[in-house]
Protein backbone atom coordinates (compact mmCIF):
# COMPACT_ATOMS: atom_id res chain seq x y z
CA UNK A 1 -41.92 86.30 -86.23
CA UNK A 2 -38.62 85.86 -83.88
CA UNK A 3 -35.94 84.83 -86.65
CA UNK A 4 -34.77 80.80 -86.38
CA UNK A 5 -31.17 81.19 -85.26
CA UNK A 6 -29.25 77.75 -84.47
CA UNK A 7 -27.64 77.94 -81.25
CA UNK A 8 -24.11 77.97 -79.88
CA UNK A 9 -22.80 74.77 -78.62
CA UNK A 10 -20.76 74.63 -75.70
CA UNK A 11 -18.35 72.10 -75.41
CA UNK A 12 -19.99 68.84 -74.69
CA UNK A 13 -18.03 68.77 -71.51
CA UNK A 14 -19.91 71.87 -70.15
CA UNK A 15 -23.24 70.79 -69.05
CA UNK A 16 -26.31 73.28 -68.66
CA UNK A 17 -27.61 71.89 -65.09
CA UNK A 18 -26.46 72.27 -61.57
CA UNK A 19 -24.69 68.85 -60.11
CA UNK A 20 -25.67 68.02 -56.42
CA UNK A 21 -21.85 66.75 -55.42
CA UNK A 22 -23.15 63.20 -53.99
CA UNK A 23 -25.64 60.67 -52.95
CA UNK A 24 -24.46 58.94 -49.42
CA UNK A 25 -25.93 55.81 -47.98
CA UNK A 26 -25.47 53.32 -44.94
CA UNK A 27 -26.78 50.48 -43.10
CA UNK A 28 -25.99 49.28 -39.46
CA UNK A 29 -27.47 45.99 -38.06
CA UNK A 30 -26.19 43.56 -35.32
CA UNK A 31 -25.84 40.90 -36.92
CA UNK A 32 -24.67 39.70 -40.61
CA UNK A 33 -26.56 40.61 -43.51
CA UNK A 34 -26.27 40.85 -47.29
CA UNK A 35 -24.73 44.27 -47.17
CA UNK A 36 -23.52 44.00 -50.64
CA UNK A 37 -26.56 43.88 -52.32
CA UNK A 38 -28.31 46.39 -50.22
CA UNK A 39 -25.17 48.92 -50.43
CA UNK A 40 -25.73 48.21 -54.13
CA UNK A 41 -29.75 48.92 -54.27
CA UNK A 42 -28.81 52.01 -51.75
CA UNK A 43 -26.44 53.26 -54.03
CA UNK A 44 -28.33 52.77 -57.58
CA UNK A 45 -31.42 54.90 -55.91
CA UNK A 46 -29.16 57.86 -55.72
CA UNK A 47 -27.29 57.58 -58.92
CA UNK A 48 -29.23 60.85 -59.91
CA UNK A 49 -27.28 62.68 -57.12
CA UNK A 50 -23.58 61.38 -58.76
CA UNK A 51 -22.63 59.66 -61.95
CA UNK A 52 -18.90 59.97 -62.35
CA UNK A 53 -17.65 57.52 -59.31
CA UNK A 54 -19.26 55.02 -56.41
CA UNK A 55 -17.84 52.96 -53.52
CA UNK A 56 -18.81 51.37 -50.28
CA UNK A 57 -17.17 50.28 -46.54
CA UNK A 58 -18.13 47.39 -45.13
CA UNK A 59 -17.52 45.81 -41.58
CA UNK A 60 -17.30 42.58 -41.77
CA UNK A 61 -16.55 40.55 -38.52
CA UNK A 62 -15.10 43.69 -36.88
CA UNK A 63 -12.83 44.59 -40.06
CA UNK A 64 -13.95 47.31 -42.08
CA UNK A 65 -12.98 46.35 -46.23
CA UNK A 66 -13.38 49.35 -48.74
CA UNK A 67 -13.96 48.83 -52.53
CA UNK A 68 -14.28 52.25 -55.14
CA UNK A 69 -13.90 52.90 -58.38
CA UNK A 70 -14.30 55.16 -61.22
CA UNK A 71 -17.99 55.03 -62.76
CA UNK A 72 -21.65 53.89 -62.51
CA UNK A 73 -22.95 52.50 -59.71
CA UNK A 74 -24.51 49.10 -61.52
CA UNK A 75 -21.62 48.71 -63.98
CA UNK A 76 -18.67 49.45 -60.53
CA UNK A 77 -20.71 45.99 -58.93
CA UNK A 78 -20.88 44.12 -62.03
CA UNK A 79 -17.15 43.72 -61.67
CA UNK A 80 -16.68 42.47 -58.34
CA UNK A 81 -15.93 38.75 -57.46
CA UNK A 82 -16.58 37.24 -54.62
CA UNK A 83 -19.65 39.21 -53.64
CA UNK A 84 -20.09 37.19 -50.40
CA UNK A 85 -16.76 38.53 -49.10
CA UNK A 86 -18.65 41.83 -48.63
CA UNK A 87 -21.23 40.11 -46.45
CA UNK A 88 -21.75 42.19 -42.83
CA UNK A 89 -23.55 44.00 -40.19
CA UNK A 90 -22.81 47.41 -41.38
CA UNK A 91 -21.78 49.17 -44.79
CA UNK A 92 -21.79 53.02 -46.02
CA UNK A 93 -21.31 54.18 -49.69
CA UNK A 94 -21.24 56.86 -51.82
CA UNK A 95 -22.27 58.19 -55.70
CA UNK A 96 -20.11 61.34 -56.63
CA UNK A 97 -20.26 64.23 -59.04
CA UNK A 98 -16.67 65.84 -57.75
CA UNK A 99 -16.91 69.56 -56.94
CA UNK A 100 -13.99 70.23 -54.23
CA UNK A 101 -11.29 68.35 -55.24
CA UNK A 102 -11.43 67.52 -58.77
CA UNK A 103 -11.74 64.11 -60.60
CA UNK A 104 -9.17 62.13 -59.37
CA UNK A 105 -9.52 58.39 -58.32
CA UNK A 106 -7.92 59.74 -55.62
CA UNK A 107 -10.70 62.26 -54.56
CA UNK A 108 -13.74 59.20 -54.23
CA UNK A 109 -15.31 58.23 -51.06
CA UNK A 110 -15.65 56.60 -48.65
CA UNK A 111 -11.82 57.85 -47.40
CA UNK A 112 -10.79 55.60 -44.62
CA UNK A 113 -8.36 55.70 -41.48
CA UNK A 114 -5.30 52.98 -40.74
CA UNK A 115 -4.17 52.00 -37.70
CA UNK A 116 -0.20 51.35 -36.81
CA UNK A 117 -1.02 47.83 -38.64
CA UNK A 118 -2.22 48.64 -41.62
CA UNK A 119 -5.90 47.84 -40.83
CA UNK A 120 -8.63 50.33 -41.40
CA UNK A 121 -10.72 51.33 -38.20
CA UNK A 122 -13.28 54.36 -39.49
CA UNK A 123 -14.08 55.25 -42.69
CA UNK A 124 -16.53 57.93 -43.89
CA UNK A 125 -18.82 59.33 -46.45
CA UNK A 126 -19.99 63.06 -46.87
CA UNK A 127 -22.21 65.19 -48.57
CA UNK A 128 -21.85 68.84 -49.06
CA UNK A 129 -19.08 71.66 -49.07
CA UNK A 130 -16.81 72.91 -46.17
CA UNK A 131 -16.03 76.35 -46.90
CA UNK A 132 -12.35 76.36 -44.83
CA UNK A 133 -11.46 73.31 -45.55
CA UNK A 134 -8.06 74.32 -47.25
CA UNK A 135 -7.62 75.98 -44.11
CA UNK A 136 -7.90 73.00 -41.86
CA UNK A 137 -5.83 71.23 -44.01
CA UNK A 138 -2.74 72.85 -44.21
CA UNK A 139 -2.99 73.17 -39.98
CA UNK A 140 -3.62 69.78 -40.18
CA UNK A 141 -0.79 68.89 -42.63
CA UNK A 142 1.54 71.53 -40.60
CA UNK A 143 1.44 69.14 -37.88
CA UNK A 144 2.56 65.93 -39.61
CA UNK A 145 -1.02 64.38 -40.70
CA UNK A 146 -0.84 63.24 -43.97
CA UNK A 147 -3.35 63.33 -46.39
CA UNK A 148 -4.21 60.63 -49.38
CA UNK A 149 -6.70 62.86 -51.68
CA UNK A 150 -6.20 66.24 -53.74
CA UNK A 151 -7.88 68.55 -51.33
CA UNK A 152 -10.86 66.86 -50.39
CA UNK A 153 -12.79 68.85 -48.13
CA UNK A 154 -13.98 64.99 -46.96
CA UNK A 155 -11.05 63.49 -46.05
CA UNK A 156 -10.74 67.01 -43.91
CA UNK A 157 -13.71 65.38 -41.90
CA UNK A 158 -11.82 62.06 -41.35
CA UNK A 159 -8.74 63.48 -40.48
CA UNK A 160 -10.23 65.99 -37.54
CA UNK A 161 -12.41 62.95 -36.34
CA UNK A 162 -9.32 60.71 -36.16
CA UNK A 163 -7.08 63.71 -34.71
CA UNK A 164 -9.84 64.10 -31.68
CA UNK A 165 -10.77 60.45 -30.95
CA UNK A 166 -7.85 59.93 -28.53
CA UNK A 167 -8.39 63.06 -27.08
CA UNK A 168 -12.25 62.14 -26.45
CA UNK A 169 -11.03 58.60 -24.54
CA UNK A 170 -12.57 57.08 -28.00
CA UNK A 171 -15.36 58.79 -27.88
CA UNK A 172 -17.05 59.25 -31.05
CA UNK A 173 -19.69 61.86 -30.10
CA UNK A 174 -17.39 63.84 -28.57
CA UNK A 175 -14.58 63.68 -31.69
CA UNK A 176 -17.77 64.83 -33.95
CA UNK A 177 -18.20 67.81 -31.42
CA UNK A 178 -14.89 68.99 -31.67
CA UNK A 179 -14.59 68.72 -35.22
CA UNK A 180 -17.74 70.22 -35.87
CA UNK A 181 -16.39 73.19 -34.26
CA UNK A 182 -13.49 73.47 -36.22
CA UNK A 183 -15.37 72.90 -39.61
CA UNK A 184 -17.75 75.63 -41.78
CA UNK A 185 -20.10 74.86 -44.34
CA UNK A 186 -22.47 72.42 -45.20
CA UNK A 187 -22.09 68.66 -44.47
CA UNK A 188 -24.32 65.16 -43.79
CA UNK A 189 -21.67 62.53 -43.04
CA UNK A 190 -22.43 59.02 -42.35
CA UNK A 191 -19.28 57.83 -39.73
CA UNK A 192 -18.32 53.74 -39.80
CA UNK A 193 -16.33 52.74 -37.01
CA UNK A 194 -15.65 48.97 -35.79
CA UNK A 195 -18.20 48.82 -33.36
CA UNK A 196 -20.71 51.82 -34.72
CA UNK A 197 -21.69 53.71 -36.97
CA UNK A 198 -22.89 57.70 -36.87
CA UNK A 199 -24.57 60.56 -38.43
CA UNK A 200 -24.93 63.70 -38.55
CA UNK A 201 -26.09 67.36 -40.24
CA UNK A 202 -24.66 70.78 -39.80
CA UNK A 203 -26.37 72.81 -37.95
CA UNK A 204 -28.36 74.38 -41.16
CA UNK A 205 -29.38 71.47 -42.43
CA UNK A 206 -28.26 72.30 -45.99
CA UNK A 207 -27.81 69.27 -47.21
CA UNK A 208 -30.94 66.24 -46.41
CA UNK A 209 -30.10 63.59 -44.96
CA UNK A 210 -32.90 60.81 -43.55
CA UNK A 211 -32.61 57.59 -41.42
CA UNK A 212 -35.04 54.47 -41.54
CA UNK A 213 -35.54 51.13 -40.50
CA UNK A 214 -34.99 47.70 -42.23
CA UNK A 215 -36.72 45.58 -39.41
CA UNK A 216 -36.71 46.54 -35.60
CA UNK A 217 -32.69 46.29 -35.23
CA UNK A 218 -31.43 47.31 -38.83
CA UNK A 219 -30.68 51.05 -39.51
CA UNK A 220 -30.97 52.76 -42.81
CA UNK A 221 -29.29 56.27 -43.36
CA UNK A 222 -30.06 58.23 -46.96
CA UNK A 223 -29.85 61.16 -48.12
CA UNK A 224 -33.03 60.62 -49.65
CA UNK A 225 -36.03 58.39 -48.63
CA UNK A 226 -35.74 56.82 -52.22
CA UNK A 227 -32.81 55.07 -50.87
CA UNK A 228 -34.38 53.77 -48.11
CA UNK A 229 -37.77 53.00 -50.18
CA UNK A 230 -35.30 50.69 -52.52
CA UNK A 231 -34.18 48.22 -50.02
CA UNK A 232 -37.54 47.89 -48.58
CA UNK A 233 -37.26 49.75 -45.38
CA UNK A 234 -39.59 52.60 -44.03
CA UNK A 235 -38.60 56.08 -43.47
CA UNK A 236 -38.74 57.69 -40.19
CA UNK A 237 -37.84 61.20 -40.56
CA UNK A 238 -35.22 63.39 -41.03
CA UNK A 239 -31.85 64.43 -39.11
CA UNK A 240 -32.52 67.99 -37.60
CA UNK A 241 -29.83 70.02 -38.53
CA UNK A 242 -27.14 69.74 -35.97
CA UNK A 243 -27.99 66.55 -34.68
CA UNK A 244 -25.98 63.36 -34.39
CA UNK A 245 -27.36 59.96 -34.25
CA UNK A 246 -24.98 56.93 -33.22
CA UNK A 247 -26.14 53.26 -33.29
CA UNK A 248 -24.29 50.13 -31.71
CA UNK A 249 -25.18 46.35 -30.72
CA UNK A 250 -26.67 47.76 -27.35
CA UNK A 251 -28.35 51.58 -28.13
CA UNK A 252 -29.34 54.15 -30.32
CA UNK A 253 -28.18 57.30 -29.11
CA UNK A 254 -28.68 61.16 -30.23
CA UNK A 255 -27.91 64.15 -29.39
CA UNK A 256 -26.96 67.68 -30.57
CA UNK A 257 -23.99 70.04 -32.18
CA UNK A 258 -22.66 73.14 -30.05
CA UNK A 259 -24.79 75.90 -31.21
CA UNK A 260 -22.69 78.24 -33.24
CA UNK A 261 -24.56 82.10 -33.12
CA UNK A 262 -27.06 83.09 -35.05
CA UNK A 263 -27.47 79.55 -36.70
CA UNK A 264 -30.60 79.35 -38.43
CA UNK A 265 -32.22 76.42 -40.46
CA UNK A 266 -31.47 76.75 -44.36
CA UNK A 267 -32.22 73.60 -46.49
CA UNK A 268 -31.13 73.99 -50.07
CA UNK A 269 -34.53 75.31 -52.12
CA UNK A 270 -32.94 73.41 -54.97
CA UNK A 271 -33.28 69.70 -53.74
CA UNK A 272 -36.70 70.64 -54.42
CA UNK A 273 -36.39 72.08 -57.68
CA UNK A 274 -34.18 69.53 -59.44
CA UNK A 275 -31.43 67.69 -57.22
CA UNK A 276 -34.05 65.17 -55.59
CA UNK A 277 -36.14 62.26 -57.40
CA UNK A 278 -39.80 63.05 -57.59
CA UNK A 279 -40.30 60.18 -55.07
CA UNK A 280 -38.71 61.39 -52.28
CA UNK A 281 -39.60 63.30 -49.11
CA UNK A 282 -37.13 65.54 -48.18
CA UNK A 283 -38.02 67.07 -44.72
CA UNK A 284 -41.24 65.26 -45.15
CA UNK A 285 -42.41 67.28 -48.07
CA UNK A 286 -43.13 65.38 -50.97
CA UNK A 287 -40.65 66.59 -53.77
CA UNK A 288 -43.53 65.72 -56.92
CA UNK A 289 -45.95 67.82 -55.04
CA UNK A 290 -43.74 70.49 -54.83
CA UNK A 291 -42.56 70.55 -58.86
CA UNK A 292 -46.33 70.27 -59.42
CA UNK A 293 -47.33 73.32 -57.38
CA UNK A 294 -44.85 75.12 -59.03
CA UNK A 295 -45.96 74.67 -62.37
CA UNK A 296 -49.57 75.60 -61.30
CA UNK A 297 -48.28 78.75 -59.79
CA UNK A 298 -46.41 79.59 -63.11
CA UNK A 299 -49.45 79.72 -64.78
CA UNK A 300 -51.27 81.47 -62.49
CA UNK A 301 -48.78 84.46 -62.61
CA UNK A 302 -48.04 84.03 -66.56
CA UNK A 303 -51.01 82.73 -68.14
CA UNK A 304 -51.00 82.42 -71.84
CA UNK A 305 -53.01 81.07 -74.68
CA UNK A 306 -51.19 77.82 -76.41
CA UNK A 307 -52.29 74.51 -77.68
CA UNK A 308 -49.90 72.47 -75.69
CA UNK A 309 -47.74 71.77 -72.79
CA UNK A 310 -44.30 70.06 -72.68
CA UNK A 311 -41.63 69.48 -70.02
CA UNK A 312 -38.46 69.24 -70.39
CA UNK A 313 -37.71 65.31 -69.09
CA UNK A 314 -37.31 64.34 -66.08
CA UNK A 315 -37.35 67.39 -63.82
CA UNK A 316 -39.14 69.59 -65.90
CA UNK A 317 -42.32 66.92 -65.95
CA UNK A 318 -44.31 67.78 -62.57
CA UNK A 319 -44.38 71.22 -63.24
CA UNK A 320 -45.22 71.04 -66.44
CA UNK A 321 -48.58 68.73 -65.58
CA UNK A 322 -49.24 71.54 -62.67
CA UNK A 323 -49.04 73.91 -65.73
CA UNK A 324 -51.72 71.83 -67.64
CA UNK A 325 -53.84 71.56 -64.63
CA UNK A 326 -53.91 75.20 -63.76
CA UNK A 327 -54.60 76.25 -67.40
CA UNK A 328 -56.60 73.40 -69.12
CA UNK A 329 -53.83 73.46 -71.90
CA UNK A 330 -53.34 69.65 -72.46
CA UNK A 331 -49.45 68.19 -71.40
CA UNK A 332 -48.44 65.83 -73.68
CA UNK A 333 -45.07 63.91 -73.32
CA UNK A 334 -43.66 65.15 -76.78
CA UNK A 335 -39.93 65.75 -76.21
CA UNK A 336 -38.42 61.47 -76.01
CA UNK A 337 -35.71 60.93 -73.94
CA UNK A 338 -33.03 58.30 -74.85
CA UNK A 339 -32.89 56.53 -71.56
CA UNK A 340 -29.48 54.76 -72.73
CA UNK A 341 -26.97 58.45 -72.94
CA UNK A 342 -24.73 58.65 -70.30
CA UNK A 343 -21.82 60.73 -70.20
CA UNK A 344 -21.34 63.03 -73.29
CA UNK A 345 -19.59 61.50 -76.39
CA UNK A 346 -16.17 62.57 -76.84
CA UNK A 347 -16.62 64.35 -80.38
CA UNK A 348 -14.00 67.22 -82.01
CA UNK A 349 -16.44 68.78 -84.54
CA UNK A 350 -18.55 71.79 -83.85
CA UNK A 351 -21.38 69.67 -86.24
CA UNK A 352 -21.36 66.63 -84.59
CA UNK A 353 -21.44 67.91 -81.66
CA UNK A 354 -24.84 69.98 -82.59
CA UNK A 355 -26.50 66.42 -83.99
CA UNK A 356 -26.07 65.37 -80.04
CA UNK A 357 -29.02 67.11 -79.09
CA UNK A 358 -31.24 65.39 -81.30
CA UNK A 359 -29.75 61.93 -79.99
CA UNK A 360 -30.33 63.10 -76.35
CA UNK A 361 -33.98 64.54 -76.65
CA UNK A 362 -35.96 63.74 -80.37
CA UNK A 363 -39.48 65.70 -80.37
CA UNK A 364 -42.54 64.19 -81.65
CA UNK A 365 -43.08 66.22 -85.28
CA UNK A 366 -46.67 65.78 -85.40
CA UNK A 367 -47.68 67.12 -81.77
CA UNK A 368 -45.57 69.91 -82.52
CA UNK A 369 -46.30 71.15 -86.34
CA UNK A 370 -48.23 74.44 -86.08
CA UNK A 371 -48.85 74.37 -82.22
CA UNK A 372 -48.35 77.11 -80.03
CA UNK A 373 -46.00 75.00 -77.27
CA UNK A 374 -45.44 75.96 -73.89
CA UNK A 375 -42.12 74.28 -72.66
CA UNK A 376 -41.43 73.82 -69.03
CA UNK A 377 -37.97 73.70 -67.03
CA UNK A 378 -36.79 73.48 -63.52
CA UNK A 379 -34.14 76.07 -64.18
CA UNK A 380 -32.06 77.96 -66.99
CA UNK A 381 -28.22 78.50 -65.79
CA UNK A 382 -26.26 78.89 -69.05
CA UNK A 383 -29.06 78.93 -71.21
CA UNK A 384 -26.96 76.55 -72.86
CA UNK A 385 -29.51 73.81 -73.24
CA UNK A 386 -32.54 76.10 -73.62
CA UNK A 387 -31.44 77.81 -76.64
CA UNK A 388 -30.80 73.99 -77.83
CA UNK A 389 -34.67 72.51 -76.98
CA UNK A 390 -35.95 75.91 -78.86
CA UNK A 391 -33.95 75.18 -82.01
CA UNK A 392 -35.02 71.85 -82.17
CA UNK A 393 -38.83 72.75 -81.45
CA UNK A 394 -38.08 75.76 -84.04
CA UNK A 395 -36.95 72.89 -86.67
CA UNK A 396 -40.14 70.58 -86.24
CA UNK A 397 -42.63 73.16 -87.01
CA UNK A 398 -43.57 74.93 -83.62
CA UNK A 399 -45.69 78.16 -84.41
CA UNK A 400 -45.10 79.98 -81.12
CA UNK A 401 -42.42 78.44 -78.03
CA UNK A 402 -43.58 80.03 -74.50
CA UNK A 403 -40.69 79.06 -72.36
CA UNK A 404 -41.57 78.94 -68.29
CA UNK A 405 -38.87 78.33 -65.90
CA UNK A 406 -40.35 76.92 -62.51
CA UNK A 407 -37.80 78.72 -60.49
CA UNK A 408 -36.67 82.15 -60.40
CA UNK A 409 -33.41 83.70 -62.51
CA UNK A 410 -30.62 82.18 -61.31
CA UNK A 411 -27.70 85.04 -60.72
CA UNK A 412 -25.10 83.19 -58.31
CA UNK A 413 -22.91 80.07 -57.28
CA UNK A 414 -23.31 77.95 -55.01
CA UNK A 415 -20.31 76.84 -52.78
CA UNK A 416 -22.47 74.66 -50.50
CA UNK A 417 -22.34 71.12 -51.76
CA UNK A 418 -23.41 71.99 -55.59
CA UNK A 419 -21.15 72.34 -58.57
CA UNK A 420 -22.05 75.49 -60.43
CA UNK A 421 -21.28 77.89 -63.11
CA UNK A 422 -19.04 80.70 -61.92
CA UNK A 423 -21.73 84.21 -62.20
CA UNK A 424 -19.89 85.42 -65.64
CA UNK A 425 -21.36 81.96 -67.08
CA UNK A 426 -25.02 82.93 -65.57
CA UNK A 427 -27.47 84.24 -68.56
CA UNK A 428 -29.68 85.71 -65.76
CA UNK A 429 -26.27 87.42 -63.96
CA UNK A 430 -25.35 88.54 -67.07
CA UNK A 431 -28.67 89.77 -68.73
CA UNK A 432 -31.21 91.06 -65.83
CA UNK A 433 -33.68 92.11 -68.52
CA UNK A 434 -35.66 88.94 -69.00
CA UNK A 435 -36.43 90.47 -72.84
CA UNK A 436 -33.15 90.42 -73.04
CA UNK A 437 -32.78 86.17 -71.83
CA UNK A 438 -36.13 85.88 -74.45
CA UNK A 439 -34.42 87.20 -77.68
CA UNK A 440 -31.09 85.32 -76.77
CA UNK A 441 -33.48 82.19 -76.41
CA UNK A 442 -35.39 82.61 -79.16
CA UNK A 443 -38.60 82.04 -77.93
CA UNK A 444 -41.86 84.79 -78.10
CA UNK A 445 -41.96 84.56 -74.60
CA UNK A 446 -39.98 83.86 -71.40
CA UNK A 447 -41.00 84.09 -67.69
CA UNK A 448 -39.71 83.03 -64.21
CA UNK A 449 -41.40 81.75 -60.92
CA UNK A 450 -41.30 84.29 -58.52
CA UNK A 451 -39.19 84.42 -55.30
CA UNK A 452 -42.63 84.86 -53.78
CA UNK A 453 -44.28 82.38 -55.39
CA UNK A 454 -41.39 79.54 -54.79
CA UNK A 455 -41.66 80.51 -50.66
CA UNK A 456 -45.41 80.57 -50.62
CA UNK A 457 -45.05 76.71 -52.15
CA UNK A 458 -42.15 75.21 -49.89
CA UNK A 459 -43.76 76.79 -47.01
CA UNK A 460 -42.77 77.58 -43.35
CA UNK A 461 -39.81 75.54 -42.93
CA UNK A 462 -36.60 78.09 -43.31
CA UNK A 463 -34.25 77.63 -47.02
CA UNK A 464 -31.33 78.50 -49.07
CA UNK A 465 -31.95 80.93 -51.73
CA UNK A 466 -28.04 81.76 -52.30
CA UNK A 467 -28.43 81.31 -56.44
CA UNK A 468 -31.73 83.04 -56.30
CA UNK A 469 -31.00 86.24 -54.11
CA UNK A 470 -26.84 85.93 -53.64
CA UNK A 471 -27.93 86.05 -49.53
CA UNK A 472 -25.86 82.56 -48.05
CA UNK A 473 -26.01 81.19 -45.03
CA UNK A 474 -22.49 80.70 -44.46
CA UNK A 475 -20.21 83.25 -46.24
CA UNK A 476 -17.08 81.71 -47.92
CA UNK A 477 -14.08 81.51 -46.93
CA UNK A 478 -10.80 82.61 -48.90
């Protein structure tokens, strides 16, 4: 019997999951709509992808009016007035979870441009990670362009856009050229500007982003279909990577980035895994079909004899059902999830920060009394959380915990538009010897999907492995 050992907590600040760093959303039409409510729906379907700040643009007879704020998306629109004074043809927002830059107010999006008159004439929104960005900056800053945020690798975006618009005779596809030139690393940016609005991927296609259609003249850009899904448009496909699509009153226009060499197609494996909601395509591949897979695949490489199946809620759901399928081993919904917790409680004792956990995720006692449980994940980073569910599982009664991770050991960073440990705060950096990951856990058995396994289920289409393997497409810069 593996001894009962009540885990370390880390402080409550320090969560146990990777953070995609934003959601980003926008709609273009040619005539005025209700842009406030449908920046609002846009925005709320993405919350998953950013909790701590939200804000939107809107261009409203040829002014474009910015509102953002510190918080969640539904409680940042409860408190605006007036909500018919952000009624127009066009409008782009965005949910954060701040990687580059910190938490500052100053840091949120969308960061807009001034003219001599005080009026703002583009504003932007961006998803992802530039990897020179400080670089850029302090060119940029060298030559008397001021910036507003603490190193946002955004506003580096803006500021190169705005820079090489009067050198392009206004020309927005050809100011996106140029500064797509300039920057490196991974980036969907939706582009307002008085008269149009753009977007566009790097040229790996690391981070999704999708456009739809409202009707036959409104646009819909997402970074996920569920955004488009909530305001009751219909999804047309996905931006290739390195492609730029501009809309106006009179055309829809696209066309692609300069080529860098070498460039090859790399989505991030993990918008699969856990960053995207189970409802979404992302490069037309059903994300709940692909957690489902996984699970099945888990069992077929680690099959073992238990009485039941759990996941760990949300993300670790789908592949625990696939799990269930596969083995015949029943999945029951045993771990409840308060729907209501938020951000972490701000508490100073080491014990009441341990009772969290059991106000976070409560398990069912009688499903779990004298069962042998098989617990599903998407991932284990810290461990953190892991050692957590098993102590609580451990406390209720379980007779044996199988814990099954439906992604391989996770042994690096990622610089690319995710907020992640650093590889000293990895358990699978720091302990290759899965035995080893098993006895820290405290569960009779631990295994990981393959690297083999994971490809054969996402398929042909080319992907990032950087936290899997430590191979990146784009090397960072220092």
């Amino acid at each position: 019997m593996i001894s009962q050992l009540s885990p370390s907590i880390l402080e409550n600040n320090c969560l146990d999951k990777f953070h995609d760093e934003c959601g980003i959303f926008g709609i273009y039409s040619p005539y005025k709509i209700d842009t406030f409510s449908l920046i609002q729906f846009g925005l709320f379907a993405l919350q998953h992808r950013g909790q701590e700040a939200c804000g939107f643009s809107v261009l409203r007879d040829g002014f474009i009016i910015s509102h953002k704020s510190e918080g969640l998306v539904l409680d940042f629109f409860r408190k605006i007035s007036h909500s018919e004074c952000y009624h127009g043809n066009a409008v782009i927002g965005h949910t954060r979870y701040s990687t580059e830059g910190g938490q500052s107010k100053k840091n949120i999006q969308p960061f807009f441009g001034e003219d001599s008159y005080g009026r703002s004439t583009i504003s932007i929104v961006h998803n992802g990670n530039l990897v020179n960005a400080q670089y850029i900056r302090k060119k940029l800053e060298s030559k008397g362009i001021n910036f507003i945020s603490e190193y946002s690798d955004s506003e580096v975006i803006l500021r190169l856009i705005q820079k090489y618009l009067p050198e392009s005779n206004n020309s927005l596809e050809k100011a996106i050229q140029k500064t797509t030139i300039d920057i490196k690393g991974a980036y969907s940016v939706i582009v307002l500007m008085d008269n149009k609005m753009a977007a566009f991927r790097d040229p790996n296609g690391i981070r999704p982003l999708c456009y739809g259609m409202l009707n036959e003249e409104t646009y819909i850009f997402s970074s996920e279909t569920c955004g488009i899904d909530s305001v009751g448009g219909f999804y047309i496909r996905d931006l290739f990577p390195g492609e730029i699509m501009i809309v106006d009153k009179k055309s829809v226009q696209f066309s692609i980035l300069r080529e860098r060499k070498n460039t090859k197609r790399r989505i991030c494996s993990f918008e699969y895994i856990y960053f995207s909601r189970p409802d979404s395509l992302i490069e037309n591949i059903n994300v709940y079909k692909i957690r489902e897979k996984s699970g099945e695949k888990l069992y077929e490489q680690h099959p073992v004899e238990a009485d039941v199946v759990i996941g760990v809620p949300d993300s670790g759901v789908p592949a625990s059902i696939g799990y269930s399928k596969a083995s015949g081993i029943p999945f029951k919904p045993i771990l409840v999830k308060n729907k209501y917790i938020g951000r972490s409680f701000i508490l100073p004792k080491q014990e009441m920060r341990e009772k969290m956990v059991n106000l976070k995720l409560n398990p069912i006692l009688y499903e779990i009394k004298g069962k042998r449980v098989v617990i599903i994940d998407d991932s284990i980073v810290r461990g953190t959380t892991s050692r957590r569910l098993v102590y609580i599982l451990r406390k209720a009664g379980a007779k044996e915990i199988h814990f099954r991770s439906a992604s391989p050991p996770i042994i690096g960073p990622c610089y690319l538009g995710v907020d992640t440990p650093s590889k000293k705060d990895l358990i699978s950096y720091n302990h290759i010897d899965k035995k080893n990951i098993a006895k820290i856990l405290n569960v009779d058995s631990l295994e990981f999907l393959s690297m083999e396994n994971l490809i054969d289920i996402l398929g042909s289409i080319h992907y990032c492995f950087g936290c899997f393997t430590g191979n990146y497409p784009i090397q960072k810069t220092h």
